[in-house]
C-alpha atoms as a PDB file:
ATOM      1  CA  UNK A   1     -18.728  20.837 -14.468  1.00  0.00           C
ATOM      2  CA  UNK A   2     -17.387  17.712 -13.344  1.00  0.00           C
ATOM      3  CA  UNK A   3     -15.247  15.435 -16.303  1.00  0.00           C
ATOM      4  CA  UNK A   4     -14.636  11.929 -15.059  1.00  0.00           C
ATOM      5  CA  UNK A   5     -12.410  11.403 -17.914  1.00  0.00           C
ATOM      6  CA  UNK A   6      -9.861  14.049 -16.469  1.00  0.00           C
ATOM      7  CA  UNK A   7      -7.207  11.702 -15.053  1.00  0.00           C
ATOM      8  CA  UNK A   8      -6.699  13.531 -11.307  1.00  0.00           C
ATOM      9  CA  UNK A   9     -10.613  13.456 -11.725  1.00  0.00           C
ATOM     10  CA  UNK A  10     -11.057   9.956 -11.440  1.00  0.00           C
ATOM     11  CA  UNK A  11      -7.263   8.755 -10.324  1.00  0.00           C
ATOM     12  CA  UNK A  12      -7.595  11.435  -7.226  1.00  0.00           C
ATOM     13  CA  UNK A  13     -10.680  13.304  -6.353  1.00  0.00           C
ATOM     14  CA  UNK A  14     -13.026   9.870  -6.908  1.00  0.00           C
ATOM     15  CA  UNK A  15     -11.141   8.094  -4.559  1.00  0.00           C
ATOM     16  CA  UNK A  16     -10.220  10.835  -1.769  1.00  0.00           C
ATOM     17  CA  UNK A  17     -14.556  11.544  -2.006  1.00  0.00           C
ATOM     18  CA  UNK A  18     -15.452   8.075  -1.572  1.00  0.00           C
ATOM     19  CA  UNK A  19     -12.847   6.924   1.890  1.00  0.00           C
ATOM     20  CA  UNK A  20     -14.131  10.569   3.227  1.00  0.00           C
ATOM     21  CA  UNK A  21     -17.445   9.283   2.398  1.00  0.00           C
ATOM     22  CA  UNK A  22     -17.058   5.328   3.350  1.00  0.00           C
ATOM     23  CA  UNK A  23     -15.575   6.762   6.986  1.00  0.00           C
ATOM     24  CA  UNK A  24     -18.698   8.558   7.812  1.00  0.00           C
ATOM     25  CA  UNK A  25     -20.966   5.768   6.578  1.00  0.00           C
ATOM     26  CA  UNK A  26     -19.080   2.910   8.691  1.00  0.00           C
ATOM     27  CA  UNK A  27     -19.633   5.272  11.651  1.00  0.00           C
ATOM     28  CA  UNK A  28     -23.238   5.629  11.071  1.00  0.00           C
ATOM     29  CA  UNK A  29     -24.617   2.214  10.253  1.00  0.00           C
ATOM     30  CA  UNK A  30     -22.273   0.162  11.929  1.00  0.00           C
ATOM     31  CA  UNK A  31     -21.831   2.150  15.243  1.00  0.00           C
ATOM     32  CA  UNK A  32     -19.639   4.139  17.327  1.00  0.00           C
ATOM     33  CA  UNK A  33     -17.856   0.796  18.368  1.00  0.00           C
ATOM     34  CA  UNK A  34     -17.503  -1.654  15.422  1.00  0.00           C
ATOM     35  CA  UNK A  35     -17.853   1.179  12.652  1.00  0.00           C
ATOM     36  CA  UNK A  36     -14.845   3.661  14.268  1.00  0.00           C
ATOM     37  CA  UNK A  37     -12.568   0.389  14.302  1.00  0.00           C
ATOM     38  CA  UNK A  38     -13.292  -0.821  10.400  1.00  0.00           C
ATOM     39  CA  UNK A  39     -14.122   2.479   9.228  1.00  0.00           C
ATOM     40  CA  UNK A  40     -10.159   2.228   8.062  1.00  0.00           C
ATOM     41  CA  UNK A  41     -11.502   0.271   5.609  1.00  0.00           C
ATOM     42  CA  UNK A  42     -13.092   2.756   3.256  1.00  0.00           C
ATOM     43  CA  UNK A  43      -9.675   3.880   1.519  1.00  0.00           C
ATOM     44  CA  UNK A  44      -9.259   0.407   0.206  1.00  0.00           C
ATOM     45  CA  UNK A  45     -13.100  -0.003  -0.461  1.00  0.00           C
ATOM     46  CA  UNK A  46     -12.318   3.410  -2.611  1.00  0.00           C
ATOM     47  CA  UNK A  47      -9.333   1.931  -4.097  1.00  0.00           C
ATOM     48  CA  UNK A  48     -11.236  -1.357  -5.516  1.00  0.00           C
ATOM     49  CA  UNK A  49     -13.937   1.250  -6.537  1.00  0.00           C
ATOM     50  CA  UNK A  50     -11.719   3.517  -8.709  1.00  0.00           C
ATOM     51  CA  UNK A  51      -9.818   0.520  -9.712  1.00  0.00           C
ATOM     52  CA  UNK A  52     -12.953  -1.578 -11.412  1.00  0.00           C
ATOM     53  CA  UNK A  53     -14.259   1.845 -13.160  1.00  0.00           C
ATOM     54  CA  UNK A  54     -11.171   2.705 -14.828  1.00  0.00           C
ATOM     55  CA  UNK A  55      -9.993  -1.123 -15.660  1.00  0.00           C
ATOM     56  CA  UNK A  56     -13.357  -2.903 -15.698  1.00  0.00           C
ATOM     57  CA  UNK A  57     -14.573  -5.783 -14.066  1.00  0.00           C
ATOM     58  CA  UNK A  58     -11.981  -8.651 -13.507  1.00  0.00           C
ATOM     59  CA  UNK A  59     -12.115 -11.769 -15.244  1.00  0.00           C
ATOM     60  CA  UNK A  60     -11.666 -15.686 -14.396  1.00  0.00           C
ATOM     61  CA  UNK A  61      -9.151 -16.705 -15.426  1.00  0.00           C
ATOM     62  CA  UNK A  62      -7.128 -13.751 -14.557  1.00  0.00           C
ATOM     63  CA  UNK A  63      -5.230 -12.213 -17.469  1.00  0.00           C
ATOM     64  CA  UNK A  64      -4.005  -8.771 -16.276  1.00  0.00           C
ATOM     65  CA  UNK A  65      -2.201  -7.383 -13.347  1.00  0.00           C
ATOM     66  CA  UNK A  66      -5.096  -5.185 -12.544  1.00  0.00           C
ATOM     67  CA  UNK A  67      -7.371  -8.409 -12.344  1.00  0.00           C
ATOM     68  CA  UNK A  68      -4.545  -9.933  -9.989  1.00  0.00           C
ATOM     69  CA  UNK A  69      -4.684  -6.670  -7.728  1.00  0.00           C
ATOM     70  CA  UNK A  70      -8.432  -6.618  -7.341  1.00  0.00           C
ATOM     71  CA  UNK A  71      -8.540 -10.292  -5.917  1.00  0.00           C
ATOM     72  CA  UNK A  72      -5.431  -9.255  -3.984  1.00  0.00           C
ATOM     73  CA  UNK A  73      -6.972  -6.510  -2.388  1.00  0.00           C
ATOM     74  CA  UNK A  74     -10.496  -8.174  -2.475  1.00  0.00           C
ATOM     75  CA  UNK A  75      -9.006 -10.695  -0.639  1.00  0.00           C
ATOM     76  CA  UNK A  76      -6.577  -9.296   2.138  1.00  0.00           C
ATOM     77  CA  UNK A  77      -9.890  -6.699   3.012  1.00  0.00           C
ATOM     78  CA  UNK A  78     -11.982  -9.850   3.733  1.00  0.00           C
ATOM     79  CA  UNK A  79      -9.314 -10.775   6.127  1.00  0.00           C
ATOM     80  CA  UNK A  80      -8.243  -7.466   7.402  1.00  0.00           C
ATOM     81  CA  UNK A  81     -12.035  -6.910   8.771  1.00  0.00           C
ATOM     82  CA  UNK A  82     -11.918 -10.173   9.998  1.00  0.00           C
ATOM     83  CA  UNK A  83      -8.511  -9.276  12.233  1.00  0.00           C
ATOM     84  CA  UNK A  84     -10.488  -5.659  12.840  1.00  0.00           C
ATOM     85  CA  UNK A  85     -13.324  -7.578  14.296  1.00  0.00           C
ATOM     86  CA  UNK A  86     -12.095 -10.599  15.876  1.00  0.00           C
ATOM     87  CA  UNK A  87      -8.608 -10.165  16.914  1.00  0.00           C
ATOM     88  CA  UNK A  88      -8.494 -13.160  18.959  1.00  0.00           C
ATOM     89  CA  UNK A  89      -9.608 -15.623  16.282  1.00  0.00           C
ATOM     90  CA  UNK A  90      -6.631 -18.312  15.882  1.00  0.00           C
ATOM     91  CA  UNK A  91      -6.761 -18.637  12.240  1.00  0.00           C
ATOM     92  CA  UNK A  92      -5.226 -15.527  12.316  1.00  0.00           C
ATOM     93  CA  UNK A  93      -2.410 -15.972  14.207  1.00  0.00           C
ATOM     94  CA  UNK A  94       0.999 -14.465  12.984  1.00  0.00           C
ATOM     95  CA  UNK A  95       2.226 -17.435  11.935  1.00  0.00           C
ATOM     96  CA  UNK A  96      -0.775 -17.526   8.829  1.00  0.00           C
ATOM     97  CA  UNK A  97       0.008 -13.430   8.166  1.00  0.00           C
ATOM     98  CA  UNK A  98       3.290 -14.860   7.182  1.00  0.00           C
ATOM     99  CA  UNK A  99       2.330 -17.319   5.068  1.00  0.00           C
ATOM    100  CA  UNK A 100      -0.101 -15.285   3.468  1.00  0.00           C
ATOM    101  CA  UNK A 101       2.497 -12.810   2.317  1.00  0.00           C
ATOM    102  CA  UNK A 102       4.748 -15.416   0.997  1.00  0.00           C
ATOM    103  CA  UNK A 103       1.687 -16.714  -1.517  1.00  0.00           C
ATOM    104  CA  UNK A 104       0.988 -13.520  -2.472  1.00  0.00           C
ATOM    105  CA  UNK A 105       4.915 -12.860  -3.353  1.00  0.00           C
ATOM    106  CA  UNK A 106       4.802 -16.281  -5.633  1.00  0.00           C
ATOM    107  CA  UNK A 107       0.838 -15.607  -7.217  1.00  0.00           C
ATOM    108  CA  UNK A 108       1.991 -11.670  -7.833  1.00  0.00           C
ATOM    109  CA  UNK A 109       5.371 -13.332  -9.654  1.00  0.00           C
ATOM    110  CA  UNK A 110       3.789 -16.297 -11.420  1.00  0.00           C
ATOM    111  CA  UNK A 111       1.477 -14.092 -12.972  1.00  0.00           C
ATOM    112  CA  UNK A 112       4.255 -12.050 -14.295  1.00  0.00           C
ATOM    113  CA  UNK A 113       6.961 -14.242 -15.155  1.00  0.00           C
ATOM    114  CA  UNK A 114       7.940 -17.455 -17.576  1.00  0.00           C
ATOM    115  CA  UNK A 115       8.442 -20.807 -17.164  1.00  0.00           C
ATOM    116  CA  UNK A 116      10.594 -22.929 -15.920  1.00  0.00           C
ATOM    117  CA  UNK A 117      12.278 -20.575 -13.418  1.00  0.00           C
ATOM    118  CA  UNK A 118      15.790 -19.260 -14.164  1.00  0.00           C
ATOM    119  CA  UNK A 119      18.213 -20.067 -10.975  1.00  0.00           C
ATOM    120  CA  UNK A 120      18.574 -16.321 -10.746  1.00  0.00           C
ATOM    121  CA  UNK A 121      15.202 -15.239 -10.601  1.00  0.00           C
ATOM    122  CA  UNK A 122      14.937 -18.090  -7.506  1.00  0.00           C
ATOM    123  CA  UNK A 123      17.312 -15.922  -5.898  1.00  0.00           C
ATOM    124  CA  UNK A 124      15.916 -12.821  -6.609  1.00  0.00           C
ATOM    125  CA  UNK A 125      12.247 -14.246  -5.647  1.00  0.00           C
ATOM    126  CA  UNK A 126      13.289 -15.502  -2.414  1.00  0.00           C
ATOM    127  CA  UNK A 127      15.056 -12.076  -1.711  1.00  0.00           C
ATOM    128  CA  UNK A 128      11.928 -10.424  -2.471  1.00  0.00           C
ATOM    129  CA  UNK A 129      10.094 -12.617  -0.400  1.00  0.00           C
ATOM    130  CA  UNK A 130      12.423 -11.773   2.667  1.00  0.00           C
ATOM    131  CA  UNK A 131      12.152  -8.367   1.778  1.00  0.00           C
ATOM    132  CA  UNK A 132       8.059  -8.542   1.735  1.00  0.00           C
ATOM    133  CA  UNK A 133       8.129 -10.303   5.151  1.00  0.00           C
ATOM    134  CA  UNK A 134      10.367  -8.094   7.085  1.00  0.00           C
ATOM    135  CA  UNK A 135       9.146  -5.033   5.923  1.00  0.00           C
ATOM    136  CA  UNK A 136       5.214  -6.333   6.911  1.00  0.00           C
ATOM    137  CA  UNK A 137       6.543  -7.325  10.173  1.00  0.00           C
ATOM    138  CA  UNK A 138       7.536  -3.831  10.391  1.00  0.00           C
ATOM    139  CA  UNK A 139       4.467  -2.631   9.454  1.00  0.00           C
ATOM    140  CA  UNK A 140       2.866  -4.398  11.945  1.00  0.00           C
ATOM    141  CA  UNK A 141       5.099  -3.139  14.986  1.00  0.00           C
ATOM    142  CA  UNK A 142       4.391   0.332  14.113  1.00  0.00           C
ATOM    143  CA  UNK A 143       0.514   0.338  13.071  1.00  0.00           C
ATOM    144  CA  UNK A 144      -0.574   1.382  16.352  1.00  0.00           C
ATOM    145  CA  UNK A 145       1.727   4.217  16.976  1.00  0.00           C
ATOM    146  CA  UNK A 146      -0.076   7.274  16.224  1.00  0.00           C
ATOM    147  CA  UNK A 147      -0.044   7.865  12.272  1.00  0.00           C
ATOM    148  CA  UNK A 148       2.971   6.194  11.351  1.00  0.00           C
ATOM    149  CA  UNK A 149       1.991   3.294   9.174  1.00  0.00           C
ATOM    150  CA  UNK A 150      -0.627   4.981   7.215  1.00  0.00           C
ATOM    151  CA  UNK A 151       2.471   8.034   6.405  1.00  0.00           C
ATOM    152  CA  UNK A 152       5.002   5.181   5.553  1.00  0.00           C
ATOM    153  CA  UNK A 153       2.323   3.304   3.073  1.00  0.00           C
ATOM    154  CA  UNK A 154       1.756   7.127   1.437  1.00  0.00           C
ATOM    155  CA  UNK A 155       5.159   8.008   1.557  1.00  0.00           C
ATOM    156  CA  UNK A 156       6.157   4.838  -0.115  1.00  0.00           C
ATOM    157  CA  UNK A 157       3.047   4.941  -3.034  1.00  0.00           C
ATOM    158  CA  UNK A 158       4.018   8.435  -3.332  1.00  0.00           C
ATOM    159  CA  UNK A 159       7.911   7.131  -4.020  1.00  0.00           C
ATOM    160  CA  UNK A 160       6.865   4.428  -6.239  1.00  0.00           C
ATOM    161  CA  UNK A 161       4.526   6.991  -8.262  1.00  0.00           C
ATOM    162  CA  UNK A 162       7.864   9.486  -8.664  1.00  0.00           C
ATOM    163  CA  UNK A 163       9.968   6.379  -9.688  1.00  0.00           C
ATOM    164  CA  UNK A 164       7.641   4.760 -12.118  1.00  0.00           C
ATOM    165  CA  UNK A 165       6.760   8.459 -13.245  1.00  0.00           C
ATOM    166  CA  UNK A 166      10.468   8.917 -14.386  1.00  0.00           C
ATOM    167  CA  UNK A 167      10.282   4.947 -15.627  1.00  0.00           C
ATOM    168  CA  UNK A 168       7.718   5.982 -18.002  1.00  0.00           C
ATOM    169  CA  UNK A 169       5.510   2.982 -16.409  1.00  0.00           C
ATOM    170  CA  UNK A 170       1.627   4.486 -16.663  1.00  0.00           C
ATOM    171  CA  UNK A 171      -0.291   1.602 -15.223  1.00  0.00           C
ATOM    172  CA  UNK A 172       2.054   2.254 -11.898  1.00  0.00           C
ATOM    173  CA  UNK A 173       1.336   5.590 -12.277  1.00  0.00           C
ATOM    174  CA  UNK A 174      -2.089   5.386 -12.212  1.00  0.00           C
ATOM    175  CA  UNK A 175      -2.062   2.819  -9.607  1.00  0.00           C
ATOM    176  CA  UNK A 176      -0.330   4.974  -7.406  1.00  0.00           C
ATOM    177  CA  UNK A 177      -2.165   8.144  -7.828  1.00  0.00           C
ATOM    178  CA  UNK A 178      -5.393   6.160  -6.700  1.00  0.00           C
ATOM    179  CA  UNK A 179      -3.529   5.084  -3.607  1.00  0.00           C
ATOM    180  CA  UNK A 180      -1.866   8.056  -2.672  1.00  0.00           C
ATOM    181  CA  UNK A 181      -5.196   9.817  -2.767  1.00  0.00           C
ATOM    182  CA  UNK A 182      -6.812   7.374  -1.088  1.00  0.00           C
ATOM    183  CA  UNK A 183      -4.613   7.161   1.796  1.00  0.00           C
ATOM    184  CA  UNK A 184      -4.239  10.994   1.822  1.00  0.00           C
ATOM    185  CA  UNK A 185      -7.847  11.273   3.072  1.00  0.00           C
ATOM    186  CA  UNK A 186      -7.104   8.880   5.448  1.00  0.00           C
ATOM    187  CA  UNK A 187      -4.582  10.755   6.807  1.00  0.00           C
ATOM    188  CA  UNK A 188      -6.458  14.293   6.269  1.00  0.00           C
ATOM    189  CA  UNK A 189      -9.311  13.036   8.474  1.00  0.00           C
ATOM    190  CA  UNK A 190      -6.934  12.448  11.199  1.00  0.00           C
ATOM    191  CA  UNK A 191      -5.574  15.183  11.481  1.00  0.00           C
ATOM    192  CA  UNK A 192      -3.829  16.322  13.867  1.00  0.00           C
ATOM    193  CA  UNK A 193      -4.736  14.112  16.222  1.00  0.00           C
ATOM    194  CA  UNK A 194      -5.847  10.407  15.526  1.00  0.00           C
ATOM    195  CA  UNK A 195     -10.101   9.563  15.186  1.00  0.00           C
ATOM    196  CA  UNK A 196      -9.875   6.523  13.480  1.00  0.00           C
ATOM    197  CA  UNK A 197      -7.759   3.551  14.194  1.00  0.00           C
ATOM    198  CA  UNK A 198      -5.054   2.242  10.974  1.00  0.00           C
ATOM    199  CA  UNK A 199      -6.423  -1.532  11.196  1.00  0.00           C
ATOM    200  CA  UNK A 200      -5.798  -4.513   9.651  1.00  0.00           C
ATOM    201  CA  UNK A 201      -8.326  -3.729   7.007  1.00  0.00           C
ATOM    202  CA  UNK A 202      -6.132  -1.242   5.472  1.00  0.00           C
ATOM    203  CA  UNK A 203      -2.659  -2.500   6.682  1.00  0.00           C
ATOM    204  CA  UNK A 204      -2.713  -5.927   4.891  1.00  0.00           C
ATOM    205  CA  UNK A 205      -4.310  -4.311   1.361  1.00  0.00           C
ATOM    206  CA  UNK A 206      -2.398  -1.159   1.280  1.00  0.00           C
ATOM    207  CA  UNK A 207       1.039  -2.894   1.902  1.00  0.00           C
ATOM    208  CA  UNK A 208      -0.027  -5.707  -0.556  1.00  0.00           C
ATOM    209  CA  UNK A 209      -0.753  -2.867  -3.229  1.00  0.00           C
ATOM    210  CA  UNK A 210       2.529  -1.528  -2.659  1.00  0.00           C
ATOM    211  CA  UNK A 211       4.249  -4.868  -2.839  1.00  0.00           C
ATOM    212  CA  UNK A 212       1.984  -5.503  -6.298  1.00  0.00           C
ATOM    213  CA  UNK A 213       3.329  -2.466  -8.026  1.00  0.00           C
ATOM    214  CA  UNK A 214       6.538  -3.261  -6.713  1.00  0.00           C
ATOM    215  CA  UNK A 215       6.795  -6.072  -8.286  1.00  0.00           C
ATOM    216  CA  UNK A 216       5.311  -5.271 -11.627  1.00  0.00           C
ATOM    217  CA  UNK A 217       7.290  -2.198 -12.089  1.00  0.00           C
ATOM    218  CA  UNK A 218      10.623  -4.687 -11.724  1.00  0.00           C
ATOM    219  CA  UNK A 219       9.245  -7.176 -13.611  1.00  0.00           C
ATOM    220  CA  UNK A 220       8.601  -4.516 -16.267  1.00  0.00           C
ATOM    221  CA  UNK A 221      12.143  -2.742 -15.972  1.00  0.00           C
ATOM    222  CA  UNK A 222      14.480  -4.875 -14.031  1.00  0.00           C
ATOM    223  CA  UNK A 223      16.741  -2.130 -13.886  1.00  0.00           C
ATOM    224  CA  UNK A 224      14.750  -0.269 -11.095  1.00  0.00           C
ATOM    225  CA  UNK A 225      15.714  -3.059  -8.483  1.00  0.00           C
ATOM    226  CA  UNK A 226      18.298  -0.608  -6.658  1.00  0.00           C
ATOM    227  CA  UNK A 227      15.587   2.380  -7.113  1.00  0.00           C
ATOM    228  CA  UNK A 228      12.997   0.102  -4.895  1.00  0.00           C
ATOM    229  CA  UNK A 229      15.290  -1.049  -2.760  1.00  0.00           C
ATOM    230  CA  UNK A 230      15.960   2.311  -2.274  1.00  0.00           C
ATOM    231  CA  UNK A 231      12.650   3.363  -1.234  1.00  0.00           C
ATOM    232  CA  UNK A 232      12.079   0.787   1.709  1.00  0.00           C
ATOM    233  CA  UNK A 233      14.379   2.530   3.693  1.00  0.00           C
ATOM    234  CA  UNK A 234      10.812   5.202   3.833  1.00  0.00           C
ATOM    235  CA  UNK A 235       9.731   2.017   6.390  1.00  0.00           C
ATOM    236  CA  UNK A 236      12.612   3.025   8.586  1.00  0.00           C
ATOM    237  CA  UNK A 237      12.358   6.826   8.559  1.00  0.00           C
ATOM    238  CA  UNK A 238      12.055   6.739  12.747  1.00  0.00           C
ATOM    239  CA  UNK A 239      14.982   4.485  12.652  1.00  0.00           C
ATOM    240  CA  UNK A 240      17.139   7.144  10.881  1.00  0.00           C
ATOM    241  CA  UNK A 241      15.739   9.592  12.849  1.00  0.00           C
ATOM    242  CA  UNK A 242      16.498   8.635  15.567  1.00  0.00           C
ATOM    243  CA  UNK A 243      20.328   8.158  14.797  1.00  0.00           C
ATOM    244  CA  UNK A 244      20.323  12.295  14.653  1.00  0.00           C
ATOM    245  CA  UNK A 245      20.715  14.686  17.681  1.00  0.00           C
ATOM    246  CA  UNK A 246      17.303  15.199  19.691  1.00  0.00           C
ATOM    247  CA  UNK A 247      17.627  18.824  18.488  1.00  0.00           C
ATOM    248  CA  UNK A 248      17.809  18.021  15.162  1.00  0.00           C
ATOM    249  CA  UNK A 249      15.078  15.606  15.190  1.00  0.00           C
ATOM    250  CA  UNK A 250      11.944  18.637  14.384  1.00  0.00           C
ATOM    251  CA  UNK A 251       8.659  17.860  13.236  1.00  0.00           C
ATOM    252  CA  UNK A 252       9.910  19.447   9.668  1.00  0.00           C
ATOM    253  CA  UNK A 253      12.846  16.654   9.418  1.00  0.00           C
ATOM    254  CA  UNK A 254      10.914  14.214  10.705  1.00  0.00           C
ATOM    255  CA  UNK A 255       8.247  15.565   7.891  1.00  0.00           C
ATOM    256  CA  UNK A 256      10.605  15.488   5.135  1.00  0.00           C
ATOM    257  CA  UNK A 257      12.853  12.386   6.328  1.00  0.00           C
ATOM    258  CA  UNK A 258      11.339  10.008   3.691  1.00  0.00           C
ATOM    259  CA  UNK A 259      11.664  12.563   0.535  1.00  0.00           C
ATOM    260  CA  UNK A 260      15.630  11.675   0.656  1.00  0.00           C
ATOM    261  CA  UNK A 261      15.183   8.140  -0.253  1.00  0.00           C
ATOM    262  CA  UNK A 262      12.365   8.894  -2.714  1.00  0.00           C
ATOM    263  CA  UNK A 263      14.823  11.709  -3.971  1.00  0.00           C
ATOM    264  CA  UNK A 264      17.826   9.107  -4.520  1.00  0.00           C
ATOM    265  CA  UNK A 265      15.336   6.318  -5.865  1.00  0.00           C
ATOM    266  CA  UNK A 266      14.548   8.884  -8.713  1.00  0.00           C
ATOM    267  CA  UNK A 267      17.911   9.665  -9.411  1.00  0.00           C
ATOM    268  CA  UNK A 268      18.515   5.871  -9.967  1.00  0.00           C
ATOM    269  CA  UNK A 269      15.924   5.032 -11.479  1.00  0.00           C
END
């Protein structure tokens, strides 16, 4: 029998179930053409879905972090389909991807932090906002290139979940476990070879979930800064690879590349 109240039950299975689910219905009502390129959306769709059933409906004004991470995602889908579908359209243009990402560092901190502002957290904001830029700009230069954003966004929830695991942070956890799952059956469904194209729709929302939890987890235990600093060399995994020897560089390294940061971020953290 099926208990929704079992935590990998809802935080796992629900959310796997409904992007295996969401993929096939995108293909069938929306076509072969528009529904295979915005079908990436269902593992967000699946994370808002598992995300309003165990946290509840968000309120206006927002008063949690979990209300703040629905309209985030909410949000950066709306616009991700929008880049799916019309790739061309000028109002989204590089330039406003950007500056999206630096109002979502400042609305993700305001809603976490006091005021006035310290000098130090103005440094330590604008470093995270450098951080958050460069690391979507990567993001963006490798979506296209065969799996390799959807495995850095898993590898990274799946580093913040170990880190905020050993943090003793439980929202994170959760968080995390709904993403990791989520993207999972992303990933299992193209396997081994890609079907379905990592778009915009999940790009923008799953990085923005990552930067979210990021930044919660820090503001929660400022002491984890080196731990997630850590963990964005898992963006750079090819990088490092391919500093090694072409005979060292085997599917199982290049597998198991982004454990050793995870594995140091834990240690730190």
């Amino acid at each position: 029998m099926l208990d929704f109240n079992d935590p990998i039950m809802m935080l796992m299975v629900l959310p796997a179930v409904i992007t295996i689910i969401g993929h096939g219905l995108f293909r069938y009502f929306a076509g072969e053409g528009i529904g295979h390129t915005i079908a990436n959306s269902s593992l967000i769709i699946a994370f808002i879905i598992t995300l309003l059933i165990s946290y509840g409906i968000p309120t206006l004004p927002i008063r949690t972090n979990t209300d703040q991470l629905f309209f985030i995602c909410f949000i950066s889908l709306i616009f991700g389909m929008l880049q799916d579908r019309y790739p061309k359209m000028s109002i989204l243009s590089p330039q406003v991807h950007i500056a999206l990402m630096i109002l979502v560092v400042f609305w993700i901190y305001a809603n976490n932090a006091t005021f006035p502002i310290v000098r130090i957290n103005i440094y330590a904001l604008a470093f995270i906002t450098i951080i958050a830029i460069i690391l979507f700009l990567k993001l963006e230069e490798i979506q296209y290139n065969a799996l390799q954003a959807p495995v850095s966004l898993f590898w990274a929830a799946v580093g913040l979940f170990v880190v905020a695991k050993g943090a003793d942070i439980p929202l994170s956890v959760d968080l995390m476990m709904i993403l990791i799952a989520s993207i999972g059956a992303y990933l299992v469904l193209n396997f081994p070879t890609p079907k379905f194209p990592f778009g915009a729709s999940a790009l923008y929302p799953g990085f923005l979930i990552i930067l979210s939890v990021a930044m919660q987890m820090f503001s929660t235990e400022p002491s984890l800064a080196f731990s997630l600093l850590i963990l964005t060399l898992i963006f750079y995994s090819e990088n490092l690879l391919g500093l090694l020897q072409n005979q060292y560089a085997t599917p199982f390294i290049r597998l198991i590349m982004p454990a050793f940061p995870i594995a140091f971020a834990w240690l730190f953290s």
